[in-house]
Protein backbone atom coordinates (compact mmCIF):
# COMPACT_ATOMS: atom_id res chain seq x y z
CA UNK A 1 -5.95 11.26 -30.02
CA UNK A 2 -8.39 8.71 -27.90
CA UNK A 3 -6.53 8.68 -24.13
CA UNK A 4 -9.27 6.88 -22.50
CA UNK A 5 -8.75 3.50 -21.44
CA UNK A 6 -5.10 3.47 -23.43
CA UNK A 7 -2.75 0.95 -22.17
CA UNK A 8 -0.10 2.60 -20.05
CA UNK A 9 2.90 1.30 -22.32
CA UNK A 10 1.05 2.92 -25.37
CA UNK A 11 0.51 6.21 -24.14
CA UNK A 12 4.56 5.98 -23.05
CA UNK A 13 5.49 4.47 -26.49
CA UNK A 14 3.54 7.50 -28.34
CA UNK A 15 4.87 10.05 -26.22
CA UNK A 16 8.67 8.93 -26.64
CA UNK A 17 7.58 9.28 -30.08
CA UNK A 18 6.51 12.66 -30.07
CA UNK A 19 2.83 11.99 -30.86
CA UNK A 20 1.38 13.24 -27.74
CA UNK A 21 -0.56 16.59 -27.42
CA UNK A 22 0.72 17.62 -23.78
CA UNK A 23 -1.17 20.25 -23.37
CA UNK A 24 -4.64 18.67 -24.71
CA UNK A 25 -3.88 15.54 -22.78
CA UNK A 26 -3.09 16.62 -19.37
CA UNK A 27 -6.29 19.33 -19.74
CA UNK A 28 -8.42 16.57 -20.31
CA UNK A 29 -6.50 14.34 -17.47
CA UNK A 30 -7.28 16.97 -15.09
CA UNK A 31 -10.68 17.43 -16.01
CA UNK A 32 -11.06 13.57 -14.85
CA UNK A 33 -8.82 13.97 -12.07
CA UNK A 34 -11.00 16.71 -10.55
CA UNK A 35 -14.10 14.86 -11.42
CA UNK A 36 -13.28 11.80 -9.97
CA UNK A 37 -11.99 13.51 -6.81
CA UNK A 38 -15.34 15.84 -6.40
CA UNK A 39 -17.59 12.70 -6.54
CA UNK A 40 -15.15 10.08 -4.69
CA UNK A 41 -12.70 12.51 -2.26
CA UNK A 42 -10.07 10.41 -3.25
CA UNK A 43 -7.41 13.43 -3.19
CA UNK A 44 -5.90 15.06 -0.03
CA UNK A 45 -3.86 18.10 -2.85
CA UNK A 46 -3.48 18.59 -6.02
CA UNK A 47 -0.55 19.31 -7.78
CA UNK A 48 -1.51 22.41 -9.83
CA UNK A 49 1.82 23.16 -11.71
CA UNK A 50 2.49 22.93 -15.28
CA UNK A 51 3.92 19.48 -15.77
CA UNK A 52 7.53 19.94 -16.80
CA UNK A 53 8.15 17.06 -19.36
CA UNK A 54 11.51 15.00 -19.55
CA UNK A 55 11.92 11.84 -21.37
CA UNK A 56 12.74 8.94 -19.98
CA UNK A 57 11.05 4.99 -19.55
CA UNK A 58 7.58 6.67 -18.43
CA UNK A 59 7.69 10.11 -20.46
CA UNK A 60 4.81 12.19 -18.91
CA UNK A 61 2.82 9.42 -17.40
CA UNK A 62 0.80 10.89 -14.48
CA UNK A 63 1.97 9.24 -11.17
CA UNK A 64 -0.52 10.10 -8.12
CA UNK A 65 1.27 9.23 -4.57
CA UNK A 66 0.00 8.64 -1.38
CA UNK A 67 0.47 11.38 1.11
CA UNK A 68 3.06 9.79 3.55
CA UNK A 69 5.75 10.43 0.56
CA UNK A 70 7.47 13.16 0.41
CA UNK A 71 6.93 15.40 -2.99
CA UNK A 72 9.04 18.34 -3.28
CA UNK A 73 7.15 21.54 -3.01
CA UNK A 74 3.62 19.90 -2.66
CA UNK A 75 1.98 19.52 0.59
CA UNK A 76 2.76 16.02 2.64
CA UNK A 77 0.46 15.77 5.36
CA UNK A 78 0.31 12.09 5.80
CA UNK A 79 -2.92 12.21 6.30
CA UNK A 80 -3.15 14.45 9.40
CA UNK A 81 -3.88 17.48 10.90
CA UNK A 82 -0.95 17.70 12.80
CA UNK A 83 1.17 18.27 9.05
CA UNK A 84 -1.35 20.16 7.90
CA UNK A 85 0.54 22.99 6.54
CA UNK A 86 4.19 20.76 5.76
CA UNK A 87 5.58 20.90 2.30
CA UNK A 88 8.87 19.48 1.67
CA UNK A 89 11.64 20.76 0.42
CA UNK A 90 12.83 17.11 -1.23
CA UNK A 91 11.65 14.27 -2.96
CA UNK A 92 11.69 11.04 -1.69
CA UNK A 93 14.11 8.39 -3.49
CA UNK A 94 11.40 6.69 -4.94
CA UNK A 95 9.88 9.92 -6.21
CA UNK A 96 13.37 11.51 -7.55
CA UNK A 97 13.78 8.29 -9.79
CA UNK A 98 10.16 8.86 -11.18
CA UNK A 99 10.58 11.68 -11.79
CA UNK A 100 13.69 11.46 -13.65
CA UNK A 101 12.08 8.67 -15.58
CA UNK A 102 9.61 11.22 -16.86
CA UNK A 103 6.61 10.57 -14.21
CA UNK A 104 4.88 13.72 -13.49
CA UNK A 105 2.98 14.25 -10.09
CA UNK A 106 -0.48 14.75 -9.91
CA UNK A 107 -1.65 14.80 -6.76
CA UNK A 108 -1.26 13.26 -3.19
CA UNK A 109 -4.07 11.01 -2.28
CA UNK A 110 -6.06 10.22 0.27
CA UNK A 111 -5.13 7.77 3.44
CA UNK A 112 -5.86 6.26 7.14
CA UNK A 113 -3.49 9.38 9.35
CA UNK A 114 -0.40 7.72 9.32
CA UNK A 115 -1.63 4.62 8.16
CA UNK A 116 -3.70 3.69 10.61
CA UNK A 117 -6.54 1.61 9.44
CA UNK A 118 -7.56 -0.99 7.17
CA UNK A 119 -10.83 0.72 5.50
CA UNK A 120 -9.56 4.65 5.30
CA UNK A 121 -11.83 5.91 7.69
CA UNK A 122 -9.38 7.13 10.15
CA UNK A 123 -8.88 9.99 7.82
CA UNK A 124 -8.23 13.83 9.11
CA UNK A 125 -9.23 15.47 5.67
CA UNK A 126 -11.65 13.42 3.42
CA UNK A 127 -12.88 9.48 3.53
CA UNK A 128 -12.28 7.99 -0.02
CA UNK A 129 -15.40 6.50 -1.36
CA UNK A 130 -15.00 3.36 -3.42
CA UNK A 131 -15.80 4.32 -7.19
CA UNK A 132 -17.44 0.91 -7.91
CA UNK A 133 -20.11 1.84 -5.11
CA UNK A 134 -19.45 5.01 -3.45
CA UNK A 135 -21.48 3.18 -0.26
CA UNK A 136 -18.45 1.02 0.39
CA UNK A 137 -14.84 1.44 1.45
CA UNK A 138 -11.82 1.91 -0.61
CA UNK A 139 -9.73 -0.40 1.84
CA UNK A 140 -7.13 0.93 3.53
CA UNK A 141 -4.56 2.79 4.19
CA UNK A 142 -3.94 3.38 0.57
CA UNK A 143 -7.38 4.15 -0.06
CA UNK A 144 -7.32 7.58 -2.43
CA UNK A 145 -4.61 5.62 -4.39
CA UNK A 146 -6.75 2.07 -5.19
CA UNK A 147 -9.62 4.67 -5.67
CA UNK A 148 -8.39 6.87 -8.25
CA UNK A 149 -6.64 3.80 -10.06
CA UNK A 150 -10.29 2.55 -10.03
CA UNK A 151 -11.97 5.78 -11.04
CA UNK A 152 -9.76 6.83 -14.09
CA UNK A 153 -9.95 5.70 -16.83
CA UNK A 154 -6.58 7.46 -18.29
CA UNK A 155 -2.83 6.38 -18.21
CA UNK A 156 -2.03 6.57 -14.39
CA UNK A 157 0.26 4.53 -12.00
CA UNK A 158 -0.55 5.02 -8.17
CA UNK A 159 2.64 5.33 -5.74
CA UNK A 160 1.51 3.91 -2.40
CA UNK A 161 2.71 2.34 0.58
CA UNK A 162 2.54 -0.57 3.20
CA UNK A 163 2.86 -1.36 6.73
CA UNK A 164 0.05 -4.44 7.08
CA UNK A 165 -1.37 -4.47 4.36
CA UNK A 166 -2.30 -1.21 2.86
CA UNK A 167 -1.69 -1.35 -0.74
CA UNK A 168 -2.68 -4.93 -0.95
CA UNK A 169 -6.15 -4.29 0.52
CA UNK A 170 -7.70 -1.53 -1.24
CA UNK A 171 -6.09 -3.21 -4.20
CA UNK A 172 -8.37 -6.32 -3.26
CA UNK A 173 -11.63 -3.69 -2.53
CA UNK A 174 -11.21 -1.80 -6.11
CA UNK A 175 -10.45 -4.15 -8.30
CA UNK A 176 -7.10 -2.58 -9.24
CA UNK A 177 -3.42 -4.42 -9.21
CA UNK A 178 -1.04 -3.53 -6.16
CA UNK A 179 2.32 -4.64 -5.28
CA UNK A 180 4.03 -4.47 -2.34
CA UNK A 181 7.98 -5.32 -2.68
CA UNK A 182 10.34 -7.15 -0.29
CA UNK A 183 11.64 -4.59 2.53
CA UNK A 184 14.44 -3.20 1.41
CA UNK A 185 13.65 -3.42 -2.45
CA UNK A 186 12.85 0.45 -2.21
CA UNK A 187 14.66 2.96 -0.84
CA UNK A 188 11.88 4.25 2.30
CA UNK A 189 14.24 7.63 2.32
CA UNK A 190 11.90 10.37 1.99
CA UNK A 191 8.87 8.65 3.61
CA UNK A 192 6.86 9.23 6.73
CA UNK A 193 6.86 6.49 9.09
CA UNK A 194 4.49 4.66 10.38
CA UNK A 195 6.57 1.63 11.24
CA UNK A 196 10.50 1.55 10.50
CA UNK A 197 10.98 -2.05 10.45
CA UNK A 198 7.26 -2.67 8.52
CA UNK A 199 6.86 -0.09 5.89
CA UNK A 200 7.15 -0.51 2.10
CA UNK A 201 6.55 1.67 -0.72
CA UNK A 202 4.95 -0.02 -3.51
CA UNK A 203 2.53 0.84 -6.17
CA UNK A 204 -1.01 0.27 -7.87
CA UNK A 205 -2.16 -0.07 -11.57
CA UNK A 206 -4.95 -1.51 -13.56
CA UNK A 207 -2.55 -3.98 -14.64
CA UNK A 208 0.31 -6.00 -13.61
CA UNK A 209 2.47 -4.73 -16.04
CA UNK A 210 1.96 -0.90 -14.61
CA UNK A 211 2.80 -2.28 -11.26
CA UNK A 212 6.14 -4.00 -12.48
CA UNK A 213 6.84 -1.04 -14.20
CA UNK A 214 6.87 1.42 -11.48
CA UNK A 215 8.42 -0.99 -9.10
CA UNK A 216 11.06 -1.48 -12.13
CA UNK A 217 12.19 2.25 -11.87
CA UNK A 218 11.65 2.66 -7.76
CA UNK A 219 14.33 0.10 -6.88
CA UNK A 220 17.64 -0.61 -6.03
CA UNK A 221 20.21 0.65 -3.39
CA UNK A 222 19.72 4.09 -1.78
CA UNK A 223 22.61 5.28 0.48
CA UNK A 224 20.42 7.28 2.17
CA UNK A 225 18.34 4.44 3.69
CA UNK A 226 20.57 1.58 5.33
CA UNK A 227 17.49 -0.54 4.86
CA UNK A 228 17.75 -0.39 1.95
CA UNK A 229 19.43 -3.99 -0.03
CA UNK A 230 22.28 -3.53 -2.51
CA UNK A 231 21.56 -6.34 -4.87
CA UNK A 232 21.30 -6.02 -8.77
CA UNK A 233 17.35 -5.25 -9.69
CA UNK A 234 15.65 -8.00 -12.30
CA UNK A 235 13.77 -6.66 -15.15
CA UNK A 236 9.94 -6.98 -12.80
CA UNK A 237 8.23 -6.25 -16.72
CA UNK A 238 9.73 -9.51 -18.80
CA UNK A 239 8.83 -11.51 -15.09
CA UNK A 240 5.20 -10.77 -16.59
CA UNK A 241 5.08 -12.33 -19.73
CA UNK A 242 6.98 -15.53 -18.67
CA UNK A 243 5.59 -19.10 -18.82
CA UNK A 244 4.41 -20.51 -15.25
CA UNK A 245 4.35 -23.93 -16.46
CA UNK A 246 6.23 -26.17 -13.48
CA UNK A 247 5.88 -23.48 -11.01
CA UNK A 248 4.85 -25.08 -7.56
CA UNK A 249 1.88 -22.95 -5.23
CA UNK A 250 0.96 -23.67 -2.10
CA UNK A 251 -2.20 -22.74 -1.02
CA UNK A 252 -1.92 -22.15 3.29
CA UNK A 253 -5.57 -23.91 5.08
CA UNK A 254 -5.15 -21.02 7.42
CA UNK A 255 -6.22 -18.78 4.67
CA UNK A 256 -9.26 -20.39 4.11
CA UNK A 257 -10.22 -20.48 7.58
CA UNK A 258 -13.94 -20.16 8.66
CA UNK A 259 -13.21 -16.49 9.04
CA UNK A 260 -13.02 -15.98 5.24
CA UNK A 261 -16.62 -15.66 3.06
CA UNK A 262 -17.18 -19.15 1.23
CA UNK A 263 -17.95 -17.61 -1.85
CA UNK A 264 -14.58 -16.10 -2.29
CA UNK A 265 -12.91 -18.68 -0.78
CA UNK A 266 -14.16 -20.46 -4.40
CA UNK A 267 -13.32 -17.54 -6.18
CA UNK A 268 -10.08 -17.96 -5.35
CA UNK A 269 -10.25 -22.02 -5.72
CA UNK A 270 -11.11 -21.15 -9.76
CA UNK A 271 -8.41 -18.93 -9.81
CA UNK A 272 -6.07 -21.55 -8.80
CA UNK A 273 -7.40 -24.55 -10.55
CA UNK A 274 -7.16 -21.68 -13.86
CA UNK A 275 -3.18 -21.77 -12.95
CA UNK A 276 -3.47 -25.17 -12.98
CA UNK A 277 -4.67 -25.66 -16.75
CA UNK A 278 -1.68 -23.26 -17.16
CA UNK A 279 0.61 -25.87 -16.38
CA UNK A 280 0.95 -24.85 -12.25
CA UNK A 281 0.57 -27.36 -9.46
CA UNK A 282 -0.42 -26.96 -6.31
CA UNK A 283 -0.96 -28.42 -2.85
CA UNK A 284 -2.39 -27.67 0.47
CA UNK A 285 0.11 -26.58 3.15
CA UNK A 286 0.10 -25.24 6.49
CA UNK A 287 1.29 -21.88 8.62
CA UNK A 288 0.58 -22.59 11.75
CA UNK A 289 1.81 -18.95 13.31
CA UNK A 290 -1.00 -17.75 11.57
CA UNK A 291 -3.19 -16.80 14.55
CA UNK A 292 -0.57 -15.12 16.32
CA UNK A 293 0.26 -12.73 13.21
CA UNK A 294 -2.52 -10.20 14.38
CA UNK A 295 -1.36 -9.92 17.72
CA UNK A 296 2.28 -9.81 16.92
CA UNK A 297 1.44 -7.01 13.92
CA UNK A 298 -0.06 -4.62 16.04
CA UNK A 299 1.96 -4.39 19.39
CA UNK A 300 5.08 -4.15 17.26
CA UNK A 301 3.61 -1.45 14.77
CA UNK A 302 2.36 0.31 17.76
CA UNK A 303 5.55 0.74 19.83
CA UNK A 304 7.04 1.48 16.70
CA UNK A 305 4.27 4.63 15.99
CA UNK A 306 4.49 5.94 19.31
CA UNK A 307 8.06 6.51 19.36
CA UNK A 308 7.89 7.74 15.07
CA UNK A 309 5.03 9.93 16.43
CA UNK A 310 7.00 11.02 19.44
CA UNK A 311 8.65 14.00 17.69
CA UNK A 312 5.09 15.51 16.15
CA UNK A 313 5.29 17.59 19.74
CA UNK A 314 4.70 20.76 18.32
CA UNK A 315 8.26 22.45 18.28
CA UNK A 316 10.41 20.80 15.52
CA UNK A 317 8.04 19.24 13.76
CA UNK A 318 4.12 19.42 12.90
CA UNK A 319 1.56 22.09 14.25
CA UNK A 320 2.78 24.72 16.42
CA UNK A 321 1.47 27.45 18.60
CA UNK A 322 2.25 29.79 21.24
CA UNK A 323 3.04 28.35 24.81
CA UNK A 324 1.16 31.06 26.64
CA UNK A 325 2.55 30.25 29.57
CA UNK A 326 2.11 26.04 29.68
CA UNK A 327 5.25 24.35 30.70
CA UNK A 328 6.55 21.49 27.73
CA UNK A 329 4.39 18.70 29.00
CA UNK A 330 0.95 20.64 29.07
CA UNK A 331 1.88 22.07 25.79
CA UNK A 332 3.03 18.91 23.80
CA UNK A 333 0.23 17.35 25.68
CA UNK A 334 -2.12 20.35 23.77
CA UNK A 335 -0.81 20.20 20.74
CA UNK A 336 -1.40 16.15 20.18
CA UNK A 337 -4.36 16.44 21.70
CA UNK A 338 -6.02 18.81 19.20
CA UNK A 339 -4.56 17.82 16.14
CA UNK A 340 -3.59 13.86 16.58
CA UNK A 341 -6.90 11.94 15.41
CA UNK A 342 -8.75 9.30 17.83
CA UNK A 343 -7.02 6.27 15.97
CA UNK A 344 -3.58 7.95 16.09
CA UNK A 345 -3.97 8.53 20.11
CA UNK A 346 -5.03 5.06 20.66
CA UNK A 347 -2.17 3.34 18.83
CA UNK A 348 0.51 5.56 20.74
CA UNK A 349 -1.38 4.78 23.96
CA UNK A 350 -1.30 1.43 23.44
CA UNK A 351 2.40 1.20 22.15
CA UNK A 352 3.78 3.56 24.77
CA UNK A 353 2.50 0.86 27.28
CA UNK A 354 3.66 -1.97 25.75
CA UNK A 355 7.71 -0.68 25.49
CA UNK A 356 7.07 0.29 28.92
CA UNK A 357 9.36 -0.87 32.06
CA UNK A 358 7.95 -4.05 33.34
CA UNK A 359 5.81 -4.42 30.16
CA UNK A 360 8.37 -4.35 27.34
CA UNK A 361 9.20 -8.05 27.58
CA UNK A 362 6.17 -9.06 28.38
CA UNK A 363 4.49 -7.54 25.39
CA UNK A 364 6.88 -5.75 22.68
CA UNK A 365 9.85 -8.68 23.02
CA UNK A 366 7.64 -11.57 22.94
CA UNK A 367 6.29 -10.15 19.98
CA UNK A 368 9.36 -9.61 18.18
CA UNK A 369 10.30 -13.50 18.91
CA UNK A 370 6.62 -13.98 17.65
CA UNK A 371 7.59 -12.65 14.56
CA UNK A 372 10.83 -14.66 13.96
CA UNK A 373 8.60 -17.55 13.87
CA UNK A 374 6.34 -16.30 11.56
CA UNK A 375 9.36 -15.44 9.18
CA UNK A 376 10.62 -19.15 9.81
CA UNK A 377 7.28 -20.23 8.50
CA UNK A 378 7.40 -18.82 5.22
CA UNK A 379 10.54 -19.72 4.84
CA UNK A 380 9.79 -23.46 5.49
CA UNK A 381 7.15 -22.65 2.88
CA UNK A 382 9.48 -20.84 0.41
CA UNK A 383 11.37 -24.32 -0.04
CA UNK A 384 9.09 -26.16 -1.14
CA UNK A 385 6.69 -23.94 -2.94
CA UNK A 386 7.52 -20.87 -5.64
CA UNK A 387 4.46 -18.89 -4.08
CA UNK A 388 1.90 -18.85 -1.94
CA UNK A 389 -1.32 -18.13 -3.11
CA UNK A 390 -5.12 -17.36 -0.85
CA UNK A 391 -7.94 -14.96 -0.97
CA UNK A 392 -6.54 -11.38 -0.42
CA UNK A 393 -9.33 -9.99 2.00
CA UNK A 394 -11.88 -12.04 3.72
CA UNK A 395 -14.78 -10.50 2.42
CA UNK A 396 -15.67 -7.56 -0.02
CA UNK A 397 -15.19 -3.98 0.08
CA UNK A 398 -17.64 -3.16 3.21
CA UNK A 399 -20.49 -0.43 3.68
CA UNK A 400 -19.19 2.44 5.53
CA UNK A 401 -22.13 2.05 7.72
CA UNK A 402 -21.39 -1.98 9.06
CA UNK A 403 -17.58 -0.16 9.66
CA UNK A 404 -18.91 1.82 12.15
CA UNK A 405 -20.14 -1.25 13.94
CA UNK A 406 -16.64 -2.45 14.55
CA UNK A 407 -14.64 -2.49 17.84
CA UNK A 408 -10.99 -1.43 17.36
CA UNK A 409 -10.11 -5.56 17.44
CA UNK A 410 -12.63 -6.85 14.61
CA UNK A 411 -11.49 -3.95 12.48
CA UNK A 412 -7.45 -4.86 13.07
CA UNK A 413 -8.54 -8.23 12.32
CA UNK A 414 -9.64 -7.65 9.43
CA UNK A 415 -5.40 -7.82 8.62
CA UNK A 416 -5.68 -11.57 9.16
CA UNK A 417 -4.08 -12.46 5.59
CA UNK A 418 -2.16 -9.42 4.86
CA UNK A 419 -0.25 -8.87 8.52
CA UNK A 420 1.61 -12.34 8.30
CA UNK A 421 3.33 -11.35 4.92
CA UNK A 422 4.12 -7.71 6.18
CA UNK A 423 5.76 -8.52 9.21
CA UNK A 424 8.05 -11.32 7.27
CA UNK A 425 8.98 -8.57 4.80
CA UNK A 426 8.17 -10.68 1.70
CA UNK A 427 6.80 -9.17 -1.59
CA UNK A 428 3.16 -9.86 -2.40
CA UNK A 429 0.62 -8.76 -5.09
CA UNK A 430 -3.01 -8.51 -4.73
CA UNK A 431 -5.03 -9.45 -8.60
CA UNK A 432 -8.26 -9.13 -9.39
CA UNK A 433 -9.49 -12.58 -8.86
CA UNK A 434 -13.58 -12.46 -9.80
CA UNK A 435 -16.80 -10.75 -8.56
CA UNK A 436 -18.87 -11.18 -5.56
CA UNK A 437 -22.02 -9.53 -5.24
CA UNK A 438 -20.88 -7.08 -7.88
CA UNK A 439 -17.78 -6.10 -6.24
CA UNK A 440 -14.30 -7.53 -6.55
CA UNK A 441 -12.69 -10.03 -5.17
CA UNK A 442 -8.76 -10.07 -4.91
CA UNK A 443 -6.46 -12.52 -5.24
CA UNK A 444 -3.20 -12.55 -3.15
CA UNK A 445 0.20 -13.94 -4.17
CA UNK A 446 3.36 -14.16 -1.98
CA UNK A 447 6.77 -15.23 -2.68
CA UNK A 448 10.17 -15.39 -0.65
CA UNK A 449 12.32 -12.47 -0.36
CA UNK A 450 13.62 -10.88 -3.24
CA UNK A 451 10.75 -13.22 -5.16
CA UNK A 452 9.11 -10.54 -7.08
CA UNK A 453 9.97 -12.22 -10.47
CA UNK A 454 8.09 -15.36 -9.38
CA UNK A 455 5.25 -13.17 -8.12
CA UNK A 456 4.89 -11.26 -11.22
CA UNK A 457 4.87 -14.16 -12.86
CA UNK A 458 2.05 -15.69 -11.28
CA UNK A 459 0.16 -12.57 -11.33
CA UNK A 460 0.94 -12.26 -14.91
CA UNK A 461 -0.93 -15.65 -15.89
CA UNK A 462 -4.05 -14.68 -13.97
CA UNK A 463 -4.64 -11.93 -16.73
């Protein structure tokens, strides 16, 4: 049997069905797997067990997750030295129902350490190359994930994860499909944090049905996270195949600022006047928060890492080593110095001095109120309009060598339409929208919470 380039829901119907060779297919999946990961580093480990089959509504689909989610008995580093050698003994929620689904685990891919960056270059192991021109960025921090969606060419659903952006932007950079659900649509038990009160787990597929699917089986209520919402989950796959005709967009002026490259800024005008023959309107609206999103993103995500990070001191948890006679502070102080990465260091700098006495509300509160507004703006949004739609990036997938040209603020600003969406906590989808100087071009789609149908939906029509 041909497994190249078959549809994910064929390759599950055949296998229910008994007409799958396991043994041929995964040796020829991991042929590809190790191919794509020798020429594009898009793996941090791979999972080198005999996949144990069970049946279920993804029987023996391969399921590659990104490194901050725990995988029982294979290596979780997050992407940093500091959990170099930590392999869990549990699977996080999201994982467990996977699994039980049938999904069988890969590999852990490659990612920003702890999810800090936008073009997965603050990386401890290996710096994901983007498949579609190895030159370029994968996006970030999800980068090994949108990357080996990208570079296989087999059935395969990425698991990944979000904090400003990070599924929707290398989604945007490779071409691929990624979905990031409300906050509290999947359980985040079993994940390492980067932010508490930011991070999502989501996923990544060629299509937008893969994505629905995997978000399908991921959600609901998880006593073990009290994030986590207790509210019946829709069927995310029919949302797909649904008529948009009467749906209402907006499309925010902010995102198609002077910031954003013209030519996908009409990329993303086709896109929408295509929804339009499809029996969508649309109108021009306003957030006018906007600017402060970037601001607000980072000092909260930053006092949140630095007290997350906090316990990677090198006695509970992370790298260890003999004290050899250094009291706790010159120890801890040691052990994060050696095996904490640049990016890491700055971000708990910087949020350790913004939660700090006389600078807390000054910085970290007035953020927080910040972001209330920004929430209030979508929501204002959300009444009149079923989604909002804009340009998912502002430019294309960039050359590694104009990323090294950035200061620490022009690469966080990079965020600009992906933060505002994050810190509100409402689902978006990034869809391949067109080309631009060969490389793609993503479009981004955001509804209110809970809004994944609508979405879907919209995503759905684009394809």
């Amino acid at each position: 049997m041909k497994y190249e380039n078959m549809p994910t829901a064929q390759f599950i119907k055949e296998s229910n069905n008994g007409n799958i060779n396991y043994n041929d297919f995964y040796r020829k999946f991991f042929e590809k797997l190790k191919e794509a990961d020798k020429k594009y580093n898009l793996l941090i480990t791979q999972n080198t067990k005999k996949p144990t089959i069970t049946k279920g509504k993804i029987t023996a689909l391969p399921l590659s997750v990104k490194d901050c989610i725990c995988t029982r008995n294979i290596k979780t580093t997050a992407g940093s030295k500091i959990l170099e050698n930590y392999i869990p003994p549990f699977d996080a929620t999201a994982i467990k129902k996977l699994k039980e689904q049938g999904g069988v685990i890969v590999g852990k891919t490659a990612q920003d350490e702890f999810g800090h960056g936008t073009f997965s270059t603050n990386c401890a192991y290996k710096i994901p190359k983007n498949p579609l021109d190895p030159k370029r960025s994968c996006g970030g921090s999800s980068g090994g994930a949108g990357g080996l969606v990208a570079a296989l060419n087999m059935p395969h659903i990425a698991i990944a994860e979000s904090t400003g952006g990070s599924i929707s932007a290398p989604a945007a950079f490779t071409g691929t499909v990624g979905i990031t659900p409300t906050y509290g649509r999947v359980s985040r038990y079993g994940l390492i944090d980067y932010a508490n009160s930011l991070d999502k787990i989501g996923a990544m597929g060629k299509t937008v049905e893969d994505a629905a699917l995997a978000l399908n089986i991921m959600s609901g209520h998880d006593p073990m996270d009290e994030t986590s919402i207790n509210e019946k989950v829709p069927d995310f796959l029919t949302a797909t195949k649904k008529d948009i005709k009467g749906m209402k967009l907006g499309v925010p002026k902010e995102y198609f600022s002077e910031k954003i490259d013209d030519k996908i800024k009409n990329i993303i005008w086709d896109k929408i006047k295509h929804l339009e023959t499809l029996g969508a309107t649309y109108e021009k609206c306003s957030l006018p928060t906007t600017k402060y999103t970037i601001p607000s993103y980072y000092i909260i995500a930053m006092c949140e890492t630095s007290t997350n990070l906090a316990k990677f001191c090198g006695m509970r948890y992370g790298a260890a080593e003999d004290l050899k006679g250094r009291d706790f502070n010159e120890y801890f102080s040691d052990i994060r110095g050696k095996y904490l990465g640049e990016e890491a260091k700055r971000r708990i700098i910087l949020g350790t001095y913004a939660r700090m006495a006389g600078y807390r509300d000054q910085y970290y509160l007035k953020a927080m109120k910040v972001r209330t507004l920004i929430i209030n703006d979508y929501k204002k949004a959300f009444k009149k309009y079923d989604c909002l739609v804009s340009p998912t990036m502002p430019f294309i997938a960039p050359k590694f060598k104009d990323i090294e040209k950035l200061t620490p603020v022009e690469n966080y600003f990079a965020d600009i339409l992906t933060a505002g969406p994050n810190l509100a906590g409402i689902p978006m989808i990034s869809v391949p929208a067109g080309t631009h100087q060969s490389m793609p071009v993503g479009m981004h789609i955001l509804a209110g919470h809970m809004q994944e149908e609508k979405i879907l939906q919209i995503a759905g029509a684009t394809h």
